[in-house]
Structures are given as C-alpha cells and as structure tokens.
C-alpha atoms as a PDB file:
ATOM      1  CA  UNK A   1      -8.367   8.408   4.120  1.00  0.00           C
ATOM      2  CA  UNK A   2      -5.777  10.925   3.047  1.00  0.00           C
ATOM      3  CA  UNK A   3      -6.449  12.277  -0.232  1.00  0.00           C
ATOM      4  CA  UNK A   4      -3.129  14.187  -2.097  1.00  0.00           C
ATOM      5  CA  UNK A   5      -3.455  16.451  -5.315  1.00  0.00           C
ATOM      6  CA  UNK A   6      -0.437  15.339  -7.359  1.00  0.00           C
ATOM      7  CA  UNK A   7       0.406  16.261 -10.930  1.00  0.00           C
ATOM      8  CA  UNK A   8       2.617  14.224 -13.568  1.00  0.00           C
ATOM      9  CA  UNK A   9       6.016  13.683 -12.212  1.00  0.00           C
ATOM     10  CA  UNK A  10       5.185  14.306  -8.764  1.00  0.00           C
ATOM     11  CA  UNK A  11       5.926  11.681  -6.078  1.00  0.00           C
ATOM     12  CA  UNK A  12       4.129  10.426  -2.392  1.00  0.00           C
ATOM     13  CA  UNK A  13       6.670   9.377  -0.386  1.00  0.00           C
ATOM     14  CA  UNK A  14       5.307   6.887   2.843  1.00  0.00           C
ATOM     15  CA  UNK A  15       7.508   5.843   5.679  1.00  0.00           C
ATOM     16  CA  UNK A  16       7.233   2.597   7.077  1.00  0.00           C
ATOM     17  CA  UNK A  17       9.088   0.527   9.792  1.00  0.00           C
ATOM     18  CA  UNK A  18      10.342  -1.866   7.205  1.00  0.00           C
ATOM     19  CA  UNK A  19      11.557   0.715   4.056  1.00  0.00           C
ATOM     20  CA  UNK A  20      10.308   3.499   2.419  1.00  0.00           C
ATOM     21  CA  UNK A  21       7.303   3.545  -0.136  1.00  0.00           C
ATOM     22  CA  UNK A  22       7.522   6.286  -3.719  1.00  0.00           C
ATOM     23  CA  UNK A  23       4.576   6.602  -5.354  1.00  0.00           C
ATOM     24  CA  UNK A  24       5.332   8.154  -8.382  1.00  0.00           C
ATOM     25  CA  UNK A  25       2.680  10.229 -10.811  1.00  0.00           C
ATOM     26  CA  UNK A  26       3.940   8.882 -14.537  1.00  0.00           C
ATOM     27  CA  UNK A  27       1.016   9.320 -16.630  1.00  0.00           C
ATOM     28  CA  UNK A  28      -2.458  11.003 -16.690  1.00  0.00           C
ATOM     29  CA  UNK A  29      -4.816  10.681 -19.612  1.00  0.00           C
ATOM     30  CA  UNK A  30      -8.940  11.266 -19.469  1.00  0.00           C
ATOM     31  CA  UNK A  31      -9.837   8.211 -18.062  1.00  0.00           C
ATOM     32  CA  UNK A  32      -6.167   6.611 -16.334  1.00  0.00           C
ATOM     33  CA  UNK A  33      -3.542   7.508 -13.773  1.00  0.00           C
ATOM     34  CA  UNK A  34      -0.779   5.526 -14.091  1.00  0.00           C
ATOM     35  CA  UNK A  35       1.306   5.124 -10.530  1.00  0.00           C
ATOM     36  CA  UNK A  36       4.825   3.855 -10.034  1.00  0.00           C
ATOM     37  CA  UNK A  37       5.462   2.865  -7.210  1.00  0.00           C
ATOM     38  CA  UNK A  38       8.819   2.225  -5.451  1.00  0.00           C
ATOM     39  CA  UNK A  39       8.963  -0.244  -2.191  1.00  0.00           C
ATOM     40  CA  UNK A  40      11.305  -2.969  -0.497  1.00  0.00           C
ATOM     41  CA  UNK A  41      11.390  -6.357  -2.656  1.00  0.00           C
ATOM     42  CA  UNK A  42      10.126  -7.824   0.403  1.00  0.00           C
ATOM     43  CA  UNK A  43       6.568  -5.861   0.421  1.00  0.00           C
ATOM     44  CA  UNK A  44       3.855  -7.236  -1.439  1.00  0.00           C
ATOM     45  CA  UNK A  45       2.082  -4.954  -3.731  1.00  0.00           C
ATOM     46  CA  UNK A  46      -1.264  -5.779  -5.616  1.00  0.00           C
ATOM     47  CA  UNK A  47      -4.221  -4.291  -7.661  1.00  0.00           C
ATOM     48  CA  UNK A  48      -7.312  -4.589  -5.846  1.00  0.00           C
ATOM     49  CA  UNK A  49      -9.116  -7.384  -7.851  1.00  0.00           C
ATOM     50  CA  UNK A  50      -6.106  -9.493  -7.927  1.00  0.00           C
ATOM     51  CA  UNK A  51      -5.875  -9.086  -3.852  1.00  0.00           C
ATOM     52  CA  UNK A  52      -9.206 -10.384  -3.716  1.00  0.00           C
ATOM     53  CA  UNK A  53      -8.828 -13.005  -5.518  1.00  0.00           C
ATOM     54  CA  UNK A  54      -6.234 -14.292  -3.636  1.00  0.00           C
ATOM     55  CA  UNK A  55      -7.975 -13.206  -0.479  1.00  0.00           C
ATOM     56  CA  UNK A  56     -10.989 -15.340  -1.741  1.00  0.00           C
ATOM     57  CA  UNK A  57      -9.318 -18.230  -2.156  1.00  0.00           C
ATOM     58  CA  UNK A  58      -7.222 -18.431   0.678  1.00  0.00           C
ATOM     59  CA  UNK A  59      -9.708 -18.102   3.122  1.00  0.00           C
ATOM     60  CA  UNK A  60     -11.777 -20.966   1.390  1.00  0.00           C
ATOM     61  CA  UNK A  61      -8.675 -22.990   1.428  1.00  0.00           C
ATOM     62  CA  UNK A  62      -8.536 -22.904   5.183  1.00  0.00           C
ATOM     63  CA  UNK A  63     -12.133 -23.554   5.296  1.00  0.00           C
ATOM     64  CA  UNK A  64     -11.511 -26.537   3.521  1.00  0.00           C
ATOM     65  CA  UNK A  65      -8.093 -27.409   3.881  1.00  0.00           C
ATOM     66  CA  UNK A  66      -7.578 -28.203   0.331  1.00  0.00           C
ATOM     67  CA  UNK A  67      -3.849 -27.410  -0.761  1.00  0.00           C
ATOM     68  CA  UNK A  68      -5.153 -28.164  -4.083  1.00  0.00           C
ATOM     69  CA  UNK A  69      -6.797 -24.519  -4.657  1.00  0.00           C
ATOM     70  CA  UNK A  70      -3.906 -22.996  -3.714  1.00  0.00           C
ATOM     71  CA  UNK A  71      -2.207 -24.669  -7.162  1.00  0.00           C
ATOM     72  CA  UNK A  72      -5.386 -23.356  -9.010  1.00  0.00           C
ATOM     73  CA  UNK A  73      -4.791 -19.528  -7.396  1.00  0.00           C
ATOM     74  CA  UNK A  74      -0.939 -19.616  -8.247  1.00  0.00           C
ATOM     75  CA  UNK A  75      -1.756 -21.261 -12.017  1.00  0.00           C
ATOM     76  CA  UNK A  76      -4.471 -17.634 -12.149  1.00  0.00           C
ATOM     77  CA  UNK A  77      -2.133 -15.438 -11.086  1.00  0.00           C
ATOM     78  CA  UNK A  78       0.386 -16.562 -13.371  1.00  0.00           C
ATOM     79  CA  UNK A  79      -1.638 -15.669 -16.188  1.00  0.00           C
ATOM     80  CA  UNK A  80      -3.254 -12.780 -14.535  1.00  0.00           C
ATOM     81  CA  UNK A  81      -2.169  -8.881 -16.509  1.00  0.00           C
ATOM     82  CA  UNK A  82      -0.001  -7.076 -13.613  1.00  0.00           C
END
C-alpha cells in the first residue's frame, strides 16, 4: 500500500489505461477527511460498506440464482447515503 501525506487542497493524481483518476483533499476536520475524487463516468466508485454489500449479495445471487435479490440490492442502494 502506498501511503501519501496530503494537505487541504492538494490532489493524487492515478493513471490508468482507461482515464485518469484526481483525488482531491477538500476538507479535514478532527475526526473526517473529505476526498473528491475525479474519474471517467464509466468507472465505478464506492465506499467500502456499500461495495460489500453489493459484493454480498451478488455472490449469493449466483449461488442461488435468484434475480429477485438483485431487485432487493438495487431498492438498498437507492436509499443508501452516497
């Protein structure tokens, strides 16, 4: 793992073979960073609990082949705080 020192304001650019990532410093309080990030429309981006979620579910979906769950992971993440 590469860890970077950054300071409010300062970006993290990452190069990748379909666009460019920013990752952009915009806040920093005592207990939050808060990280913009910039990427192609096309690259998924998601905080870690809502990945696994969605990781979760899919897998058990293709255990079970049950279309159904996928409804019930779309309906959470609908109402899930991005």
């Amino acid at each position: 793992m590469l860890v970077l020192s950054r300071k409010k304001d300062e970006e993290i650019y990452i190069e990748t073979t379909i666009g460019n990532i920013i990752l952009k410093i915009v806040d920093i309080d005592e207990k939050n960073v808060k990280v913009g990030i910039t990427a192609p429309k096309n690259m998924p981006i998601y905080r870690q609990e809502v990945y696994e979620k969605v990781y979760a579910v899919n897998k058990e979906s293709v255990i079970h082949d049950d279309p159904k769950k996928l409804t019930g992971v779309l309906e959470a993440l609908k109402h899930e705080d991005r």
